[in-house]
Protein backbone atom coordinates (compact mmCIF):
# COMPACT_ATOMS: atom_id res chain seq x y z
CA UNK A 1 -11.60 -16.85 -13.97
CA UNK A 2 -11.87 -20.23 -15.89
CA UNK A 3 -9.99 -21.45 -18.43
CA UNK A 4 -6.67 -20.01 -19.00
CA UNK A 5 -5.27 -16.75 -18.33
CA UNK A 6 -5.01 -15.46 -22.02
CA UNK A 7 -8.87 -16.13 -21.97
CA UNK A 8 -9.44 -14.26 -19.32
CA UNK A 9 -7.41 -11.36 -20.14
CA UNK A 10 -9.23 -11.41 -23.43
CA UNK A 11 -12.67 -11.44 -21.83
CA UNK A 12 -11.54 -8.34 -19.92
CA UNK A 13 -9.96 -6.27 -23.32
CA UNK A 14 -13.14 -6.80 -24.20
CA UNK A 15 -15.28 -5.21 -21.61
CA UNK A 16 -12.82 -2.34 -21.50
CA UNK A 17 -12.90 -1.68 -25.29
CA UNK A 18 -16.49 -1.75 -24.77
CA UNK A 19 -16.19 0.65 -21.84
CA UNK A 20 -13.07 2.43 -22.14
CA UNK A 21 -14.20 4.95 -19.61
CA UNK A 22 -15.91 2.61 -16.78
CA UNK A 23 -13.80 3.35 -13.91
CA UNK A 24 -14.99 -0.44 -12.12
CA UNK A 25 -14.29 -2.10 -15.47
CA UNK A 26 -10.91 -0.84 -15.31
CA UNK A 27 -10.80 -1.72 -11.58
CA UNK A 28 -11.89 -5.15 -12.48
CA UNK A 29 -9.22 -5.56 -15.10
CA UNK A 30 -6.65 -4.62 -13.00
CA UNK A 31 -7.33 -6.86 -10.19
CA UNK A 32 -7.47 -9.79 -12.38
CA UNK A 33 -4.00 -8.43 -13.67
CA UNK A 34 -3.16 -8.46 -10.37
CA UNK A 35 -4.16 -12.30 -9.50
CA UNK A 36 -2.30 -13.80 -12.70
CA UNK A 37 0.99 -11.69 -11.85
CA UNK A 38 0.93 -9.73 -14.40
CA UNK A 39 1.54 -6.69 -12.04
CA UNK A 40 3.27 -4.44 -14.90
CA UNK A 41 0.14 -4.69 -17.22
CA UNK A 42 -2.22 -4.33 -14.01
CA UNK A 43 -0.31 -0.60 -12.82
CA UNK A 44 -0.70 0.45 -16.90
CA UNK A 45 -4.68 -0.23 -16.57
CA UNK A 46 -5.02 1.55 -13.40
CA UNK A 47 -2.68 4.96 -14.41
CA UNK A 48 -5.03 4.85 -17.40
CA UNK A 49 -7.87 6.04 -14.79
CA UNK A 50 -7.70 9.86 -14.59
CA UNK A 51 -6.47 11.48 -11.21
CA UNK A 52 -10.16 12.92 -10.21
CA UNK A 53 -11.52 9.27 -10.63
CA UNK A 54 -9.20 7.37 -8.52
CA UNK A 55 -10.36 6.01 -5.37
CA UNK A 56 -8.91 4.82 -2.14
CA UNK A 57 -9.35 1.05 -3.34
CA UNK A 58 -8.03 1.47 -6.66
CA UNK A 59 -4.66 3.32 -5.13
CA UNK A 60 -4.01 -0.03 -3.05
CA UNK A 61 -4.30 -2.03 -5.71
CA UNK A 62 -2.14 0.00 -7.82
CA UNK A 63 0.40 0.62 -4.67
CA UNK A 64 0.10 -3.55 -4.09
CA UNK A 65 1.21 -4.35 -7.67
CA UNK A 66 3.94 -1.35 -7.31
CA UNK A 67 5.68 -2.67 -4.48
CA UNK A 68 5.60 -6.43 -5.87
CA UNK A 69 7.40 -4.85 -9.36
CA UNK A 70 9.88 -2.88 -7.12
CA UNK A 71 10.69 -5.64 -4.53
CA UNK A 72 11.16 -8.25 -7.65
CA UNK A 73 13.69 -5.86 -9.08
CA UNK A 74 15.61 -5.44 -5.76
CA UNK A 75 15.68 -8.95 -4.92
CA UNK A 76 16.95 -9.64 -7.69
CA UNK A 77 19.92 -7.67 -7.71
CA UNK A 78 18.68 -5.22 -10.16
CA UNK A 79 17.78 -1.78 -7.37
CA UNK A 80 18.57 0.88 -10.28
CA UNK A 81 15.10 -0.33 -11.62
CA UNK A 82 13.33 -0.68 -8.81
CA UNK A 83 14.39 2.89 -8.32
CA UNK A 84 13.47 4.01 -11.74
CA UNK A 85 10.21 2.16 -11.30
CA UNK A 86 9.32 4.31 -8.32
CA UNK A 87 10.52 7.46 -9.57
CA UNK A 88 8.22 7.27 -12.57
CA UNK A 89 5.27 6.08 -10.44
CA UNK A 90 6.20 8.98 -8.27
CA UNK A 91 5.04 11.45 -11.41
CA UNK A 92 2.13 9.22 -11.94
CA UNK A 93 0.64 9.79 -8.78
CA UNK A 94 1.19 13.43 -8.78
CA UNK A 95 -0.93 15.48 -5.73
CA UNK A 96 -2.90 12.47 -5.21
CA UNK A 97 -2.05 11.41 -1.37
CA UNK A 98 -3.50 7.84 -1.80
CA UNK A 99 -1.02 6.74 -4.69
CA UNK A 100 1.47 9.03 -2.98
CA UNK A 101 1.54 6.67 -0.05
CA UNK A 102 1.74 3.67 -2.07
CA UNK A 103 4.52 5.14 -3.56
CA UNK A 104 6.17 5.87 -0.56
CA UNK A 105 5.31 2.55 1.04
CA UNK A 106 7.02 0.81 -2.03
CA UNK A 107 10.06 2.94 -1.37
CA UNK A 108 10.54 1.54 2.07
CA UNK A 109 9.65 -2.23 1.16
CA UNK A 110 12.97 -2.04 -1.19
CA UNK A 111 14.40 -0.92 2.19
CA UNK A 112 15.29 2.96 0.60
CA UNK A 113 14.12 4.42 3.79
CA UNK A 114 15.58 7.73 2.88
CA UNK A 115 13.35 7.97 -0.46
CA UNK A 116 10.07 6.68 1.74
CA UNK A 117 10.93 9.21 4.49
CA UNK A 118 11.24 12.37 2.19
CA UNK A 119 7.69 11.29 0.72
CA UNK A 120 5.91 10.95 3.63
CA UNK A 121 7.42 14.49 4.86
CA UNK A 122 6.18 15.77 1.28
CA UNK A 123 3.00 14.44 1.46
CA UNK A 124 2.49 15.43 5.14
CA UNK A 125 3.18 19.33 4.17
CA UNK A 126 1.23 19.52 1.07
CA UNK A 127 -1.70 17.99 3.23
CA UNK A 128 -2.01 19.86 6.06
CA UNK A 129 -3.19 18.55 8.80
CA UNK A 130 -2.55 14.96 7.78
CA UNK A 131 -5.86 12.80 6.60
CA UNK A 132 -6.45 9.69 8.20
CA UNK A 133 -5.15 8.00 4.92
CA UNK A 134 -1.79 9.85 5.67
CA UNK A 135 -1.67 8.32 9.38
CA UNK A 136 -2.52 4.88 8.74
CA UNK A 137 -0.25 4.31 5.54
CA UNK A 138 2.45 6.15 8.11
CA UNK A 139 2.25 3.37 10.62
CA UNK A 140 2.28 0.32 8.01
CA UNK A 141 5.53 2.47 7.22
CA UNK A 142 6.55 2.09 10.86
CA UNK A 143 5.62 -1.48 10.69
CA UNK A 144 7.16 -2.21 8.44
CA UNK A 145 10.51 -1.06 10.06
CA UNK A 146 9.24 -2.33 13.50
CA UNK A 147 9.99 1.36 14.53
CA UNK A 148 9.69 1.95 18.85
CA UNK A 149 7.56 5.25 16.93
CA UNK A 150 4.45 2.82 16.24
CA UNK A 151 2.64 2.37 19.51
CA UNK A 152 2.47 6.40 19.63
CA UNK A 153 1.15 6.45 16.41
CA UNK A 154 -1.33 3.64 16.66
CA UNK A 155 -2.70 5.92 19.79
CA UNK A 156 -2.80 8.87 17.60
CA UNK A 157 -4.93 6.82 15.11
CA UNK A 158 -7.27 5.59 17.56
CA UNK A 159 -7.60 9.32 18.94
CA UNK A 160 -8.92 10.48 15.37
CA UNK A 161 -12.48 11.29 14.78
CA UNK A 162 -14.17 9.73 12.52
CA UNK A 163 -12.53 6.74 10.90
CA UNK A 164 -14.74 5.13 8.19
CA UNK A 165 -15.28 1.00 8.98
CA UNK A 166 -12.93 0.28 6.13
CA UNK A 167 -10.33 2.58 8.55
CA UNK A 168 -11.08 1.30 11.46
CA UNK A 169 -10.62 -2.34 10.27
CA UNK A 170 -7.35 -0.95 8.84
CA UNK A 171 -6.05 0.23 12.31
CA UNK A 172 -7.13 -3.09 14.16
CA UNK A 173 -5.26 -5.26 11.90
CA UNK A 174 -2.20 -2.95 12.65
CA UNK A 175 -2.66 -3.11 16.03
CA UNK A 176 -3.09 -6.80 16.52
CA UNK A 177 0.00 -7.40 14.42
CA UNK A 178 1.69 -5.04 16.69
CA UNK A 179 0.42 -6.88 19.93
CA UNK A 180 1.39 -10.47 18.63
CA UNK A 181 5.13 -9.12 17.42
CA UNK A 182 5.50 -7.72 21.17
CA UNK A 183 4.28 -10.95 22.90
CA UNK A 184 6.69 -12.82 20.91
CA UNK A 185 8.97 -10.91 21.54
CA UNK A 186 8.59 -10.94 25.50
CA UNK A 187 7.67 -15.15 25.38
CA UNK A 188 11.43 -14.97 23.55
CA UNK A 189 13.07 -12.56 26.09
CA UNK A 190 11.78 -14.96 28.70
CA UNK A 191 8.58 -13.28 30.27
CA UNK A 192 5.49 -14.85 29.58
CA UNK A 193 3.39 -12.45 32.11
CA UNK A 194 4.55 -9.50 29.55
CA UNK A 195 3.51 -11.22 26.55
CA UNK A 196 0.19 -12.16 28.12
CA UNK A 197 -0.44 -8.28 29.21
CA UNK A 198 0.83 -7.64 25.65
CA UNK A 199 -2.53 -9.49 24.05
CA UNK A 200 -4.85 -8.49 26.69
């Protein structure tokens, strides 16, 4: 990542036109797409990579880089694209629940909680019973909202059998965010001994 960012993006036009059909080279592109801000060219690599290839990782990326576009538009006064940004990411991702999620997740960081809602439902009924996946991008959702519905469905997480290391890792960091927000919240409500039980 030396020199400057036309360089880079260069090197990496190269190793795709060399290997137009390397799923990590397209990854890789991506992700340094992603680190120079240039989110819009970064989503057009990754919906390049055909729906039976996509992985977990690559659907974060893509749903990371989706939200930053959408949240741009909205804070800058301009929701009708942010909106028209996540409908047509909405037909990108298609029946595939990972990029479903991230599509849903960007819905509620522009604060359309009605548009996030309905996706969630949709991808909870097409996927029946919900993955893992499903349940954890669910309760960043919650998080996000600091819904009183987390804590029940942080327990429901930890109650699920198996969860790979990347998952578990996933629900810890949820959980310890959710423990410090509720000791601050107690240390600012005046009871320390709460917030203390709170981090235990």
């Amino acid at each position: 990542r030396h020199g400057s960012p036309q360089q880079g993006q260069a090197l990496f036009d190269d190793l795709l036109a060399r290997h137009p059909d390397d799923v990590d080279a397209r990854y890789a592109t991506a992700q340094y797409q992603s680190d120079i801000d240039e989110s819009d060219r970064a989503l057009s690599t990754l919906a390049a990579i055909p729906p039976s290839q996509r992985s977990a990782k690559s659907m974060r990326l893509w749903g990371n880089n989706l939200e930053h576009i959408a949240d741009a538009y909205a804070q800058a006064g301009q929701k009708d694209k942010a909106e028209a940004q996540l409908r047509k990411a909405e037909k990108i991702a298609g029946n595939d629940e990972d990029a479903g999620i991230a599509v849903a997740l960007a819905w509620g960081k522009i604060g359309d909680y009605d548009e996030a809602d309905r996706l969630f439902d949709t991808l909870r009924d097409a996927h029946t019973p919900p993955s893992v996946r499903w349940h954890l991008g669910y309760a960043h959702y919650l998080a996000m909202q600091q819904s009183t519905a987390l804590p029940a469905e942080l327990d429901r997480l930890a109650s699920m059998h198996p969860l790979s290391p990347d998952e578990h890792q996933e629900l810890y960091a949820l959980q310890e965010t959710y423990a410090i927000r509720t000791a601050n919240e107690q240390v600012a409500s005046g009871n320390p001994g709460q917030a203390h039980e709170a981090l235990a």
